[in-house]
PDB file of N, CA and C in Angstrom:
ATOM      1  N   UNK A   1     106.492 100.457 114.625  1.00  0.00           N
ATOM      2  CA  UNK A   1     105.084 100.131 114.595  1.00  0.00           C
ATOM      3  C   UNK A   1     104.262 101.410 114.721  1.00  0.00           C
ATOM      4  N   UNK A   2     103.436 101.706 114.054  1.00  0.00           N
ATOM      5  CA  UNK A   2     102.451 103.147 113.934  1.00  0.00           C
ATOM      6  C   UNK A   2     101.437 102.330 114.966  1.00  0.00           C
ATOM      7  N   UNK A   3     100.675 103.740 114.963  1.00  0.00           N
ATOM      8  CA  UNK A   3      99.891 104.049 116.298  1.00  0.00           C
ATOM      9  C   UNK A   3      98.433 102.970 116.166  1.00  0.00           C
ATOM     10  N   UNK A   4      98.156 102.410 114.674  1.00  0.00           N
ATOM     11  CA  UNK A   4      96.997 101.276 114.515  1.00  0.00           C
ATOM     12  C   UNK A   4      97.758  99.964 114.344  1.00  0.00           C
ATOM     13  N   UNK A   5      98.857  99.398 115.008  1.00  0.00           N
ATOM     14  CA  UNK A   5      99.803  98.009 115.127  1.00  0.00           C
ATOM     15  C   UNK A   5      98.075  97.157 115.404  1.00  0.00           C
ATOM     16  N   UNK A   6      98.341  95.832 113.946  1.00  0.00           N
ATOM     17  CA  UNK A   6      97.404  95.134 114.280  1.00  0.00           C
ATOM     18  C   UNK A   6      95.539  95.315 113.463  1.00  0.00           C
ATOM     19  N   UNK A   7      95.573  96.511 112.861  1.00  0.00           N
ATOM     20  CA  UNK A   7      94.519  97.135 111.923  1.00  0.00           C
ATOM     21  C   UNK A   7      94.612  96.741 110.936  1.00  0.00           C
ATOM     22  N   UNK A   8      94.295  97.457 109.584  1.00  0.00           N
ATOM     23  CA  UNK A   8      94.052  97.156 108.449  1.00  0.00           C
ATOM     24  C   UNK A   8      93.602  98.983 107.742  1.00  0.00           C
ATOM     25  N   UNK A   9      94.743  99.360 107.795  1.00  0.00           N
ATOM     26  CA  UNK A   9      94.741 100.923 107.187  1.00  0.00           C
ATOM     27  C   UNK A   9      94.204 101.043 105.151  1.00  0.00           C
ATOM     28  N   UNK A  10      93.102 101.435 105.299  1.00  0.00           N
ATOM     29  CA  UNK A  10      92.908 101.973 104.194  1.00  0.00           C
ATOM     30  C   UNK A  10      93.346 103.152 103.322  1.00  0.00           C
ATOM     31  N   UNK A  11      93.938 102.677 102.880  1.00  0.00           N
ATOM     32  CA  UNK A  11      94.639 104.367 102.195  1.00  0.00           C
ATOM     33  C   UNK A  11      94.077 105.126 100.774  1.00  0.00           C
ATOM     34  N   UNK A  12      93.535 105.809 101.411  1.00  0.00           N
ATOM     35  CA  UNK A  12      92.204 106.695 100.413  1.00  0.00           C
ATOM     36  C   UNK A  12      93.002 108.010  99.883  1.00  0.00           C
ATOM     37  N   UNK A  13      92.068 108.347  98.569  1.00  0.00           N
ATOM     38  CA  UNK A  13      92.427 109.524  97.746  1.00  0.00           C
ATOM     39  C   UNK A  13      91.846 110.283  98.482  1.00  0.00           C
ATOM     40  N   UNK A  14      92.127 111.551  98.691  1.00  0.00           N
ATOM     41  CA  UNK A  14      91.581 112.482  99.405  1.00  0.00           C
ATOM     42  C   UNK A  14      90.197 113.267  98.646  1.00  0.00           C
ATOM     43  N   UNK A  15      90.297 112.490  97.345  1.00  0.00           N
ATOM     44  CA  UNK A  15      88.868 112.994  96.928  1.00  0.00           C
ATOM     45  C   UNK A  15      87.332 111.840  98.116  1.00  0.00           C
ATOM     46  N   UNK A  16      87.810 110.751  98.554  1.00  0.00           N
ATOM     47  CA  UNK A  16      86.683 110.422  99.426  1.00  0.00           C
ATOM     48  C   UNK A  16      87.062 110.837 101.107  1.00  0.00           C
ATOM     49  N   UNK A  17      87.006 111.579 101.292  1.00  0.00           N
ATOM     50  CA  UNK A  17      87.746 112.274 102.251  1.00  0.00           C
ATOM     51  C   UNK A  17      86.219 112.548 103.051  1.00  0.00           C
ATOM     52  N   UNK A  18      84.750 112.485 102.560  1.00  0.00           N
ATOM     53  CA  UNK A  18      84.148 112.900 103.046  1.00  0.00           C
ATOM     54  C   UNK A  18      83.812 111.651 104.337  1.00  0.00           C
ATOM     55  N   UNK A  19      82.482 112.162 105.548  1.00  0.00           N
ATOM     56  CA  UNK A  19      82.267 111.969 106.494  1.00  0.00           C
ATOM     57  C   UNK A  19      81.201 110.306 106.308  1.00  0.00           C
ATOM     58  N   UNK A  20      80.698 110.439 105.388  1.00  0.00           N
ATOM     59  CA  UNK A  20      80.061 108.850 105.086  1.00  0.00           C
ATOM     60  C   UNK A  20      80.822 107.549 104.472  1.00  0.00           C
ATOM     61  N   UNK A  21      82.066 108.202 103.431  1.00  0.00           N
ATOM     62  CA  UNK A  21      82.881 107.222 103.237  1.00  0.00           C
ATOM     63  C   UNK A  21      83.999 106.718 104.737  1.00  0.00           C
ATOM     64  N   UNK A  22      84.241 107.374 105.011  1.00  0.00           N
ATOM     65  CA  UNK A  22      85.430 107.431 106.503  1.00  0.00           C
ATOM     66  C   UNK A  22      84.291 106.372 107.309  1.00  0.00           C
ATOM     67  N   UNK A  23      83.133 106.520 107.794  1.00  0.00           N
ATOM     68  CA  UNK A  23      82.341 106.238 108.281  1.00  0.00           C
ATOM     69  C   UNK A  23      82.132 105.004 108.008  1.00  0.00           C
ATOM     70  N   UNK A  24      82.198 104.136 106.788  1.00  0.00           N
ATOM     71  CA  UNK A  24      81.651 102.632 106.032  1.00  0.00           C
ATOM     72  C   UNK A  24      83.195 102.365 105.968  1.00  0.00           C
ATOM     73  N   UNK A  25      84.231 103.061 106.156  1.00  0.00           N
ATOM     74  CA  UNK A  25      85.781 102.481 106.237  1.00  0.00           C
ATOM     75  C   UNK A  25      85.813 101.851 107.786  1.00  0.00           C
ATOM     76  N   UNK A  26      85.029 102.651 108.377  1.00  0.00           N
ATOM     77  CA  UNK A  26      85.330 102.350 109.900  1.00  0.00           C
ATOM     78  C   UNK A  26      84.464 101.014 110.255  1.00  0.00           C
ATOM     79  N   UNK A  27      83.030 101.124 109.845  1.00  0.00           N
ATOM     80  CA  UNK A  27      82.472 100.282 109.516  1.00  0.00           C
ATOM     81  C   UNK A  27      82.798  98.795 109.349  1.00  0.00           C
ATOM     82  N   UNK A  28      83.622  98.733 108.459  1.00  0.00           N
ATOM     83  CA  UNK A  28      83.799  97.366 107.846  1.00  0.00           C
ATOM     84  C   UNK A  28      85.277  96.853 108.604  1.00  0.00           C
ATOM     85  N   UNK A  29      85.603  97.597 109.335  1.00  0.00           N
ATOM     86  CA  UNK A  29      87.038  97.114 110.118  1.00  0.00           C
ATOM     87  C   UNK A  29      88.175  97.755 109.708  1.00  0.00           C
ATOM     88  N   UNK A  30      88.371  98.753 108.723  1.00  0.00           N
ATOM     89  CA  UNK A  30      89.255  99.326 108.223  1.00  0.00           C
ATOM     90  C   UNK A  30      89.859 100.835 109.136  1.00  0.00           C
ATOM     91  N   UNK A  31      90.793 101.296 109.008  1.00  0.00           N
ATOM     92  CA  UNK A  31      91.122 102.275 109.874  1.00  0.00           C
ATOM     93  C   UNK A  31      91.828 103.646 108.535  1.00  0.00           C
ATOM     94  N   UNK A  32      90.652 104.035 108.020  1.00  0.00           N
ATOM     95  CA  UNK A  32      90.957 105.270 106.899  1.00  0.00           C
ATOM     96  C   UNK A  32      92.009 106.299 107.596  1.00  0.00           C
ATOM     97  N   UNK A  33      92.989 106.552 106.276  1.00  0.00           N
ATOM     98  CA  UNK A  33      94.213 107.285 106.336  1.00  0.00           C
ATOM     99  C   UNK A  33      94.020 107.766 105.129  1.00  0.00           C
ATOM    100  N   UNK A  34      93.559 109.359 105.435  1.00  0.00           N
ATOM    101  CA  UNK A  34      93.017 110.245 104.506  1.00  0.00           C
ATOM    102  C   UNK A  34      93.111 112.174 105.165  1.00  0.00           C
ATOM    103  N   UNK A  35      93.977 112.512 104.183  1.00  0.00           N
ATOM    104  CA  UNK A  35      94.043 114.053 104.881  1.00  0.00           C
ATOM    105  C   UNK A  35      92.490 114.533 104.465  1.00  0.00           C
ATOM    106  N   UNK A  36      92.022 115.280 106.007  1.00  0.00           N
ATOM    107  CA  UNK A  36      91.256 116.256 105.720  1.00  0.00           C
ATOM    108  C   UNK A  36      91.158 117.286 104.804  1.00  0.00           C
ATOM    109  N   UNK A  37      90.305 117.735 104.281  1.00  0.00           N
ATOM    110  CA  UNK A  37      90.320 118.919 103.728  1.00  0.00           C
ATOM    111  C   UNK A  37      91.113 120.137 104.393  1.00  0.00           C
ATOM    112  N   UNK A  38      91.237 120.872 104.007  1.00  0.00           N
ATOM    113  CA  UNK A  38      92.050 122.101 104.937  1.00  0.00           C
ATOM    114  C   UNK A  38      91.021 122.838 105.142  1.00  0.00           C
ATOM    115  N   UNK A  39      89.543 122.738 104.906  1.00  0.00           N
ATOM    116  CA  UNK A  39      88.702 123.922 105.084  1.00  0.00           C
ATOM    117  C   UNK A  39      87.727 123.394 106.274  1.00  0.00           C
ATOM    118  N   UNK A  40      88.410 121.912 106.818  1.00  0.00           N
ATOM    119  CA  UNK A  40      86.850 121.308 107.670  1.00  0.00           C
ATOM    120  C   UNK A  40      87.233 122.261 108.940  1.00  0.00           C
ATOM    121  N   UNK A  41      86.221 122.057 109.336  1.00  0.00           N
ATOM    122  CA  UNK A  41      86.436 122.918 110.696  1.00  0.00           C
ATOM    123  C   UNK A  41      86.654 122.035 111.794  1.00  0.00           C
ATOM    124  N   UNK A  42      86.301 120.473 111.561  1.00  0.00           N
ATOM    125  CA  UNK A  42      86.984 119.767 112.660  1.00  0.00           C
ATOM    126  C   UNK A  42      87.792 118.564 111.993  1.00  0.00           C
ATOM    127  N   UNK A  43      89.010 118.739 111.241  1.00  0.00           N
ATOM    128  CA  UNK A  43      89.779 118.096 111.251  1.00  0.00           C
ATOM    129  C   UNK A  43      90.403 116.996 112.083  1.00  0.00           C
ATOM    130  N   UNK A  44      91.062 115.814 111.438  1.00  0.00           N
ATOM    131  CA  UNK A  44      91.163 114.323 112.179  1.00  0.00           C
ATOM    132  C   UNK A  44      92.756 114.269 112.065  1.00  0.00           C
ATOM    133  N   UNK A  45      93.489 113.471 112.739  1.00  0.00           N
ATOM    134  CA  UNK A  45      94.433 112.989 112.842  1.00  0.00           C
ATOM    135  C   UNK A  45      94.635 111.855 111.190  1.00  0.00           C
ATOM    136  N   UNK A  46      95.855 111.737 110.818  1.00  0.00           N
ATOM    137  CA  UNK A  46      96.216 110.802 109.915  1.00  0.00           C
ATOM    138  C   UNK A  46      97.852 110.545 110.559  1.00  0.00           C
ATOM    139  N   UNK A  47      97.907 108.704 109.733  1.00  0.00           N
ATOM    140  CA  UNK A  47      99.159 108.835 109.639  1.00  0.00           C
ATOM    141  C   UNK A  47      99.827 109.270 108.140  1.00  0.00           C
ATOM    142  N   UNK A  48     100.791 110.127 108.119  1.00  0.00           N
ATOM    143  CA  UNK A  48     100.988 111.015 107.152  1.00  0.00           C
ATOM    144  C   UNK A  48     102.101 110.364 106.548  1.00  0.00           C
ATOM    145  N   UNK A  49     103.427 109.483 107.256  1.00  0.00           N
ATOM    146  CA  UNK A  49     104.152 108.731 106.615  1.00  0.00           C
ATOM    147  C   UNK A  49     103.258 107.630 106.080  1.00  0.00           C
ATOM    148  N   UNK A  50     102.171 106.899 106.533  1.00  0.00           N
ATOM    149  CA  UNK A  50     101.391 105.864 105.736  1.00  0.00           C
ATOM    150  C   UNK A  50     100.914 106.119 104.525  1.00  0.00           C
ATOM    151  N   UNK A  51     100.325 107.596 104.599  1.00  0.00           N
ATOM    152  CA  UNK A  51      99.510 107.904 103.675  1.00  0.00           C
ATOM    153  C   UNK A  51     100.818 108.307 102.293  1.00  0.00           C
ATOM    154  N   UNK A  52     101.880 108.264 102.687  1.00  0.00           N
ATOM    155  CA  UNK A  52     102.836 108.943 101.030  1.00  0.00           C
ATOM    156  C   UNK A  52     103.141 108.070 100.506  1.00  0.00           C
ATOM    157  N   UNK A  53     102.981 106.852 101.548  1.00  0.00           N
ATOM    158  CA  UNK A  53     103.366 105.433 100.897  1.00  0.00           C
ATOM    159  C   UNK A  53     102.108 105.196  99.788  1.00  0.00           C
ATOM    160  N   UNK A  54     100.927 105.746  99.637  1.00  0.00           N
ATOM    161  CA  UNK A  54      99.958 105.677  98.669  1.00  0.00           C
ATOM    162  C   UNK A  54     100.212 105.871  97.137  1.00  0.00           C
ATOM    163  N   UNK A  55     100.946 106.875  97.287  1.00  0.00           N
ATOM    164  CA  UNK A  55     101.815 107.233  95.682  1.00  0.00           C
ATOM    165  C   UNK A  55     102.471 106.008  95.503  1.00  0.00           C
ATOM    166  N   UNK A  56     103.051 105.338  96.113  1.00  0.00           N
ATOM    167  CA  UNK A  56     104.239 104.211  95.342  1.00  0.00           C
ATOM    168  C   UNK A  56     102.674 103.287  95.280  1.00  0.00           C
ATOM    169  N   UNK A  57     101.905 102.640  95.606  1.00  0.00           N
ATOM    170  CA  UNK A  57     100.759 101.768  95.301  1.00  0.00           C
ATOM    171  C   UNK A  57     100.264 102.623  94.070  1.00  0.00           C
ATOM    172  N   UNK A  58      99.794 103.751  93.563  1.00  0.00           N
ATOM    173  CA  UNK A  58      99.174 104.162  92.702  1.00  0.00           C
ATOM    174  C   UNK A  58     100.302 103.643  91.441  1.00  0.00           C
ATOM    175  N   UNK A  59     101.811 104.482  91.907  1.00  0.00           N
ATOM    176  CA  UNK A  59     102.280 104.012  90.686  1.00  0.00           C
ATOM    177  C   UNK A  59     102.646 102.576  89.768  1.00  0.00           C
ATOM    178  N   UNK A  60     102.557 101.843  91.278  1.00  0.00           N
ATOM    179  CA  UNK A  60     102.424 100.458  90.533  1.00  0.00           C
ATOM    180  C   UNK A  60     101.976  99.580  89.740  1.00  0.00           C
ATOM    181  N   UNK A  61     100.299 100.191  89.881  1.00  0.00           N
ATOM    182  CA  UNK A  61      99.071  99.930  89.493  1.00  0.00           C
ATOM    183  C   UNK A  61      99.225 100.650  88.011  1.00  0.00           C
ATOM    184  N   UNK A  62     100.078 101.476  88.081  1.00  0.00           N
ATOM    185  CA  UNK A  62     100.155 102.358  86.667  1.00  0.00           C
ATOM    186  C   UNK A  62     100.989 101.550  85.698  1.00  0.00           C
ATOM    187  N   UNK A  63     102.024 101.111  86.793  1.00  0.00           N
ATOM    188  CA  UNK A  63     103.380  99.778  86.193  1.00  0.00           C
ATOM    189  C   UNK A  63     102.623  98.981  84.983  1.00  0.00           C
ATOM    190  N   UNK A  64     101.752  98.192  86.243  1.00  0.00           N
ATOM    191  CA  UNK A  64     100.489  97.161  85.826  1.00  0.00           C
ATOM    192  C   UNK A  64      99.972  97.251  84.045  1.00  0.00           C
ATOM    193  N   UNK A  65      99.592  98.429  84.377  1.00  0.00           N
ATOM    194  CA  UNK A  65      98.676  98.524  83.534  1.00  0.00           C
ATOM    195  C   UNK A  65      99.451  98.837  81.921  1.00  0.00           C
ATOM    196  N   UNK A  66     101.022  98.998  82.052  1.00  0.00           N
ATOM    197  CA  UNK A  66     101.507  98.693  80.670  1.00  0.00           C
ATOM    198  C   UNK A  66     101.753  97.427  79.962  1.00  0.00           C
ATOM    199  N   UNK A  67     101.188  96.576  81.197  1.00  0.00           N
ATOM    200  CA  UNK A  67     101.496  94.999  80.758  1.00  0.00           C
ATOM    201  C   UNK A  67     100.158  94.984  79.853  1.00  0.00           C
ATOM    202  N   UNK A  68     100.397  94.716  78.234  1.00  0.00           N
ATOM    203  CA  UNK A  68      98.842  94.827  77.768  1.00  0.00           C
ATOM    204  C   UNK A  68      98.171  93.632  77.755  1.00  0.00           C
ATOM    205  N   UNK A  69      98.935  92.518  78.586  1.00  0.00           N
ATOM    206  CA  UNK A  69      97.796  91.209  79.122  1.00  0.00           C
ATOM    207  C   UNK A  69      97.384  91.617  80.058  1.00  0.00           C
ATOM    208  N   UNK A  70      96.957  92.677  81.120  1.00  0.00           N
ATOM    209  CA  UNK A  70      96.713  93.285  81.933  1.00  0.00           C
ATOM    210  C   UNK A  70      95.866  93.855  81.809  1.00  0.00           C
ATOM    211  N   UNK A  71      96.040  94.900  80.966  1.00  0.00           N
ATOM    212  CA  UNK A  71      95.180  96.095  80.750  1.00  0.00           C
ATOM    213  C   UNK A  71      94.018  95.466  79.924  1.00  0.00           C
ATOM    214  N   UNK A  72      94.327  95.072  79.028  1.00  0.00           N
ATOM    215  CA  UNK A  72      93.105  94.073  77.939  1.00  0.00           C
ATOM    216  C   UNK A  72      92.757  93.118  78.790  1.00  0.00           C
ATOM    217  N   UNK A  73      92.879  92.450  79.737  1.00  0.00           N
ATOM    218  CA  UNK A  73      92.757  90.955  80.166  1.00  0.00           C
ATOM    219  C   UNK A  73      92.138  90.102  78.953  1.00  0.00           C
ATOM    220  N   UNK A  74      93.411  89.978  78.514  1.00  0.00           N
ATOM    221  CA  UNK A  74      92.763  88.259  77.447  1.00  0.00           C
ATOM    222  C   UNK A  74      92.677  87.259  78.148  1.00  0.00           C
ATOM    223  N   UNK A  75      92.698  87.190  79.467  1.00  0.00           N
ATOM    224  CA  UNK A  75      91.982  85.548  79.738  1.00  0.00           C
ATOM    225  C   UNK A  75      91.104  85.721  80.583  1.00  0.00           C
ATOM    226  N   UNK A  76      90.455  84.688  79.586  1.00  0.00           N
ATOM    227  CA  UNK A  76      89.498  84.232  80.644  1.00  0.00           C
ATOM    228  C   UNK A  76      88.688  83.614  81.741  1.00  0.00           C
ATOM    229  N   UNK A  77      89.923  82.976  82.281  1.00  0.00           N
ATOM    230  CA  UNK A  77      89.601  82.732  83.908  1.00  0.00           C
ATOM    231  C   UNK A  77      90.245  83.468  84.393  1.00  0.00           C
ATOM    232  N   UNK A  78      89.753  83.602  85.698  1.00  0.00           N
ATOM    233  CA  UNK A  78      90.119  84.721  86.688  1.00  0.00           C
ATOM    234  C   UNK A  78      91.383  83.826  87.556  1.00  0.00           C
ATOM    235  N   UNK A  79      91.741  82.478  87.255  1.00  0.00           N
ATOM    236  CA  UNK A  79      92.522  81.945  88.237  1.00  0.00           C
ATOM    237  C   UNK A  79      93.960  82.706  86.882  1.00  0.00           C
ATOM    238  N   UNK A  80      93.845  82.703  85.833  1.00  0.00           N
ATOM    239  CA  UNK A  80      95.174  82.462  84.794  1.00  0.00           C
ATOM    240  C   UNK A  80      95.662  84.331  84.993  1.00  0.00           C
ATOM    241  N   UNK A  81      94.387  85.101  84.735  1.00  0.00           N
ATOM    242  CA  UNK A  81      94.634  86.554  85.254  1.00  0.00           C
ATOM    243  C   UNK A  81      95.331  86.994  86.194  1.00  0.00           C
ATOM    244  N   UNK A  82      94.969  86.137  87.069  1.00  0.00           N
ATOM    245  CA  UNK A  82      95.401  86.239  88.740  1.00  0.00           C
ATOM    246  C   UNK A  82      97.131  86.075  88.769  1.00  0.00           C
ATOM    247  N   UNK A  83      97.147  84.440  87.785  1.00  0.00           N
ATOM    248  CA  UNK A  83      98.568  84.370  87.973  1.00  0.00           C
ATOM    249  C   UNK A  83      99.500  85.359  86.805  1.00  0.00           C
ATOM    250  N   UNK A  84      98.902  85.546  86.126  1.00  0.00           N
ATOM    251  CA  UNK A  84      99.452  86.591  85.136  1.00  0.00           C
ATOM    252  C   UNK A  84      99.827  87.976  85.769  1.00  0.00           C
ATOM    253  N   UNK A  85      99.190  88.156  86.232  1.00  0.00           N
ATOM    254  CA  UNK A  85      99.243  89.239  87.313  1.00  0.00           C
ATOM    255  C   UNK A  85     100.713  89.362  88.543  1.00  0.00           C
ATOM    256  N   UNK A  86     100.570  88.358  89.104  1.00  0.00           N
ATOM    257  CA  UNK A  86     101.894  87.931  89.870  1.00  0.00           C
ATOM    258  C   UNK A  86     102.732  87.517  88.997  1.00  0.00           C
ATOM    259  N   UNK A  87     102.900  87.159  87.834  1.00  0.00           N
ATOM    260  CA  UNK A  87     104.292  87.147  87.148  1.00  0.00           C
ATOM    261  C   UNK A  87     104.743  88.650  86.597  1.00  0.00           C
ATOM    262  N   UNK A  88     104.028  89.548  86.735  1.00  0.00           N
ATOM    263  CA  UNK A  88     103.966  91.102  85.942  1.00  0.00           C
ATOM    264  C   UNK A  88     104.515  91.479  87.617  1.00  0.00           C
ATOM    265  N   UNK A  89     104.378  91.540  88.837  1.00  0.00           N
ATOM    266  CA  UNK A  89     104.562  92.063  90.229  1.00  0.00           C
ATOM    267  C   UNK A  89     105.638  91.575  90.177  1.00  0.00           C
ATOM    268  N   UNK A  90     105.787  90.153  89.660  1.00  0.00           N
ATOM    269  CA  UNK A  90     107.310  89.458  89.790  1.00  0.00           C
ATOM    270  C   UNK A  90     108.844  90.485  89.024  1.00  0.00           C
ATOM    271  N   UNK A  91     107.891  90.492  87.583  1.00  0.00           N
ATOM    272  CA  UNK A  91     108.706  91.165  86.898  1.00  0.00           C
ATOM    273  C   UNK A  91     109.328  92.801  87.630  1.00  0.00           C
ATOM    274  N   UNK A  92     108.513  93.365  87.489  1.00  0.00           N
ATOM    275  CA  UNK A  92     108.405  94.788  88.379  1.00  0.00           C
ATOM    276  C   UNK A  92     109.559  94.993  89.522  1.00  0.00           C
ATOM    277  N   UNK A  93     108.885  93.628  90.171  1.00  0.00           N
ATOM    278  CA  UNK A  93     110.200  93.882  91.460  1.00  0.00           C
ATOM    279  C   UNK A  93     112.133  93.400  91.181  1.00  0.00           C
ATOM    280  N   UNK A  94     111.511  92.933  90.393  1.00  0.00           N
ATOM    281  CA  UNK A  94     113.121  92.872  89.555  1.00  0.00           C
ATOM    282  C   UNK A  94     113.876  94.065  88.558  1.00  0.00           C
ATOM    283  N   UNK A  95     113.190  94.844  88.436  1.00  0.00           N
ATOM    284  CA  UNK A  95     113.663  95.463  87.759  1.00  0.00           C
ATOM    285  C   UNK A  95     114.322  96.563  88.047  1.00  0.00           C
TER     286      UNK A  95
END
């Protein structure tokens, strides 16, 4: 169990790394996991095994997006998308 057991860790690109986004993460109940810049002068704590787990979510989303009922969304309800969607996650994890 990491040190926020019970949170809801946001895992951000380090391009919003700045002090107003972190700020509306904290805000809304979220607990941002985002390396500092290396140049701030007061640098924050992260969890750093949470945050590498971010690459495998990016690449998934990349998975996703070769499904070209996905990427195009030809339908048009959001309930048939939705499940289209979980049969493409389905697929994925089988493979």
């Amino acid at each position: 169990m990491g040190p926020h057991h019970g949170l809801v860790a946001l895992l951000m690109d380090s391009a919003y790394q700045d002090d107003a986004t972190r700020e509306l993460a904290c805000g809304l109940g979220f607990v941002p996991v985002v390396p500092p810049n290396p140049r701030r002068r007061q640098p924050w704590e992260y969890d750093k095994p949470l945050y590498r787990r971010r690459n495998g979510i990016e690449r998934l989303f990349r998975r996703l997006k070769a499904w070209r009922r996905v990427f195009t969304r030809y339908d048009k309800l959001d309930l048939m998308y939705a499940a289209f969607i979980t049969v493409a996650l389905i697929a994925e994890a089988l493979r």
